[in-house]
Protein backbone atom coordinates (compact mmCIF):
# COMPACT_ATOMS: atom_id res chain seq x y z
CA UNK A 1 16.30 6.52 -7.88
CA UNK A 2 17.56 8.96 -5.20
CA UNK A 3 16.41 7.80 -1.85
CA UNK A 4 16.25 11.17 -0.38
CA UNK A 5 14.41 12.94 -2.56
CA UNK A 6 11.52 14.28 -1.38
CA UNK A 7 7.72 13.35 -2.98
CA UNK A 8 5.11 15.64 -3.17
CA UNK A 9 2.01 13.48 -1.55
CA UNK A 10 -0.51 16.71 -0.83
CA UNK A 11 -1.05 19.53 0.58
CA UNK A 12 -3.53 21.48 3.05
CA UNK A 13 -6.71 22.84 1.13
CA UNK A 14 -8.81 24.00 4.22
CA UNK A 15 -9.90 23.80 7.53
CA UNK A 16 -13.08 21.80 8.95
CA UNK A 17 -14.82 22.65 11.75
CA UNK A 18 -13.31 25.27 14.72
CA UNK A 19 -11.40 22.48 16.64
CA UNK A 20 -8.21 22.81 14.69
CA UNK A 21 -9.03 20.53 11.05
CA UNK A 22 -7.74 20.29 7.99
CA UNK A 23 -8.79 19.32 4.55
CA UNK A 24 -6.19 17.57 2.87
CA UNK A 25 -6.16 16.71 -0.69
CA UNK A 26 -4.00 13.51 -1.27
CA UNK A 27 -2.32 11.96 -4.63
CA UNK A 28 -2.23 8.70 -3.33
CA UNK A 29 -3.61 5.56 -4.10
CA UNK A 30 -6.00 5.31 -2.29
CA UNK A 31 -6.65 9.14 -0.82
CA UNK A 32 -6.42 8.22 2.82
CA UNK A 33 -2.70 6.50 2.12
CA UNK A 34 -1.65 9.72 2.77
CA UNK A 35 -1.40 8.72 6.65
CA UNK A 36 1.29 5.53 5.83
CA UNK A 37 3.81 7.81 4.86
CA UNK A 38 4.69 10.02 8.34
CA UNK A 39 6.46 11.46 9.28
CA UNK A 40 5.70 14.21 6.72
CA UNK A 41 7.21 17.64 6.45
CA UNK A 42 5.31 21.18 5.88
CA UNK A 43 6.19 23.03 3.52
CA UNK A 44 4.48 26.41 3.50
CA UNK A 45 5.38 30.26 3.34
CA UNK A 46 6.68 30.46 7.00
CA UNK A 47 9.41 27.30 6.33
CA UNK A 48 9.25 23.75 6.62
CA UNK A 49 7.80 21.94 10.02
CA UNK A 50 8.27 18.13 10.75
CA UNK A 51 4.49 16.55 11.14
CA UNK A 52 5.35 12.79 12.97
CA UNK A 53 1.74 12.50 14.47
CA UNK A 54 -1.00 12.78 12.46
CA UNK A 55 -4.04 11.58 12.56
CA UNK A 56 -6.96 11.82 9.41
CA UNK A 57 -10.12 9.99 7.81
CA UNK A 58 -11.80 9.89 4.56
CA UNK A 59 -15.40 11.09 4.75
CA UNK A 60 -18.15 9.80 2.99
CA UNK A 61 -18.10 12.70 0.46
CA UNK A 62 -14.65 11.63 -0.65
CA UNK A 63 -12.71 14.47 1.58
CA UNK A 64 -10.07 13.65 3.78
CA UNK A 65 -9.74 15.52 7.23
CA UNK A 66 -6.70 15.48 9.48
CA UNK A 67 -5.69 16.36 12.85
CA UNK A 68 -2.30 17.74 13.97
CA UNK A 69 -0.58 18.13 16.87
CA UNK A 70 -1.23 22.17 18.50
CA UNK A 71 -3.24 22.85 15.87
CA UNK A 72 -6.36 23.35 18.08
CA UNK A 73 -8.18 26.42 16.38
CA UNK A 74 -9.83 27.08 13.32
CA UNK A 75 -7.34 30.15 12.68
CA UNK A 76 -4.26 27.78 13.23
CA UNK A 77 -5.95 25.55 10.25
CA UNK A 78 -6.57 28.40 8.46
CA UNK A 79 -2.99 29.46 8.41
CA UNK A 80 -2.02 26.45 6.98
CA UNK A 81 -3.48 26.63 4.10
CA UNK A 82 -1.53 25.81 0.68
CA UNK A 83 1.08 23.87 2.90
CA UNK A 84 2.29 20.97 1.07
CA UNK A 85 3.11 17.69 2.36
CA UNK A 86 5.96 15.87 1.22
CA UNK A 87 7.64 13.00 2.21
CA UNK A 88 11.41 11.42 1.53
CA UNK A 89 10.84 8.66 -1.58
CA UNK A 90 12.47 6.09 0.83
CA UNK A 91 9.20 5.75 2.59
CA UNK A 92 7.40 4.92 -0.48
CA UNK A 93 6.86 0.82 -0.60
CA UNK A 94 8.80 -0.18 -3.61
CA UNK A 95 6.55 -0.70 -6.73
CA UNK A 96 5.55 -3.92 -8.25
CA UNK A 97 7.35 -5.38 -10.81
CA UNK A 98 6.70 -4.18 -14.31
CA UNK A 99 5.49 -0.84 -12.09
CA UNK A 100 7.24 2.43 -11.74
CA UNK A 101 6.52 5.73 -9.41
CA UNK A 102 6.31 8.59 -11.91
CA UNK A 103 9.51 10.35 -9.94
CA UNK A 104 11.70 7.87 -10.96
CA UNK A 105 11.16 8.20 -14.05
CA UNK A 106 11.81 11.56 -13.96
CA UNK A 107 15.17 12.59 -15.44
CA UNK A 108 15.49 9.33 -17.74
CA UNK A 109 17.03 10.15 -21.35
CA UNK A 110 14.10 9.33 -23.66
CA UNK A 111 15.07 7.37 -27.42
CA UNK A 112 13.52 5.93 -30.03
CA UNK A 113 14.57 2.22 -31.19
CA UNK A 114 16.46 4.03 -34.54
CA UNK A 115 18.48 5.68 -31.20
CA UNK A 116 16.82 9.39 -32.16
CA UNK A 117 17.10 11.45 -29.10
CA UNK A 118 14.14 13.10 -28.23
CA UNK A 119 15.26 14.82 -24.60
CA UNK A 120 14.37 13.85 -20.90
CA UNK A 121 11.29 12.81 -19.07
CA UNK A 122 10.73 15.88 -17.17
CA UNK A 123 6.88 14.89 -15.82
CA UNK A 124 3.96 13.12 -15.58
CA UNK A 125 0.60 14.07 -15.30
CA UNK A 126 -3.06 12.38 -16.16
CA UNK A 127 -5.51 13.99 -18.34
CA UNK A 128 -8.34 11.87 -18.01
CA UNK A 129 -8.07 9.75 -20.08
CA UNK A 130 -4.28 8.33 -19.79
CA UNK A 131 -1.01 9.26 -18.35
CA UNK A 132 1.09 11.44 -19.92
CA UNK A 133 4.75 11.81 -20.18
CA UNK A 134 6.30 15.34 -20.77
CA UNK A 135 9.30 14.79 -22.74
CA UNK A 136 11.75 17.81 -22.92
CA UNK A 137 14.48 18.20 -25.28
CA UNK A 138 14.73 20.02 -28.93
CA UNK A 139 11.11 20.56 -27.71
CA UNK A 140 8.32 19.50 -25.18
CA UNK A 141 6.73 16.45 -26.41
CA UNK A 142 3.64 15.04 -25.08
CA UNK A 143 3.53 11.06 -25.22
CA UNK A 144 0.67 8.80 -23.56
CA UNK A 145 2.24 6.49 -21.06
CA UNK A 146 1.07 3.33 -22.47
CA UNK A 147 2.73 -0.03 -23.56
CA UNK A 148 2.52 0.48 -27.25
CA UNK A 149 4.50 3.57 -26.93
CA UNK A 150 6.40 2.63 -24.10
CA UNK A 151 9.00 -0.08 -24.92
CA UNK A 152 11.38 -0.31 -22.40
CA UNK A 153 12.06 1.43 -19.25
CA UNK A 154 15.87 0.91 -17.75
CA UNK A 155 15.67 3.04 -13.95
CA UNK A 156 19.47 1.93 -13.56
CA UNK A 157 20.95 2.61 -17.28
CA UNK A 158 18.92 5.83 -16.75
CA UNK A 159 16.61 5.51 -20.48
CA UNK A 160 13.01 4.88 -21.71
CA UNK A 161 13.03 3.51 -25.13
CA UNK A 162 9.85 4.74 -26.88
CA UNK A 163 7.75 3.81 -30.43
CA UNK A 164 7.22 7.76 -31.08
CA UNK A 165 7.64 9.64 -34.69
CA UNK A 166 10.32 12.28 -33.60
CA UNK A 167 8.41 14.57 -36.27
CA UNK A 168 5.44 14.50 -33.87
């Protein structure tokens, strides 16, 4: 795990209201989490901008709203839309055992247990109806992130030992 990488955690969708609001949409668990993490930095078309106050809620309707610092106007939401909010991976609370953030498993050499290569663990992503790891190597492989097919994870060796045909 490289402390100082930096995890994407959301980004701006909208503005709410004319007083300066954003809609956020968050990938954490839960939505509003997004707040534990400052101090967050921008990332948008204009270059990156530190954000150390922020302050948000979740609505009713699921949506989470956010204000920031001088942004007071609905054109100065408006102009940050599509800005992503990322944060360094050192603020993340580490996971619980037996648990693993999808970036750090990002990179790991993936292997059967008869030691057949099949590549690296580029992503993750969720499909609806499981996790999915994106294996690439010879070429992509798709593999659901579950215990049956996941045998071993190893975050300091650097390898995820899988139960996967390498035909498939």
């Amino acid at each position: 795990m490289n402390p100082e990488r930096r995890i994407l955690l959301g980004r701006v969708v909208g503005a709410f209201g004319v007083k300066g609001e954003l809609k956020l949409e968050s990938w954490t668990e839960p939505r509003d989490a997004l707040f534990r993490y400052l101090p967050w930095t921008l990332v948008h078309r204009d270059g990156e901008h530190r954000v150390a106050v922020a302050k948000g809620r979740l609505s009713p309707n699921g949506s989470i709203t956010a204000r920031l610092p001088q942004i007071e106007t609905r054109e100065a939401a408006e102009a940050l839309l599509g800005a992503e909010i990322w944060v360094p991976r050192s603020q993340l609370p580490p996971p619980k055992p037996g648990e693993h953030y999808w970036v750090d498993l990002e990179g790991l050499a993936v292997r059967t247990p008869e030691g057949v290569d099949l590549g690296r663990v580029s992503h993750l992503f969720n499909n609806g109806a499981n996790d999915v790891i994106v294996v690439r190597g010879d070429r992509d492989r798709y593999l659901p992130y579950a215990p049956q097919v996941v045998l071993e994870v190893d975050l300091e060796g650097g390898r995820m030992l899988v139960d996967w045909d390498p035909e498939f």
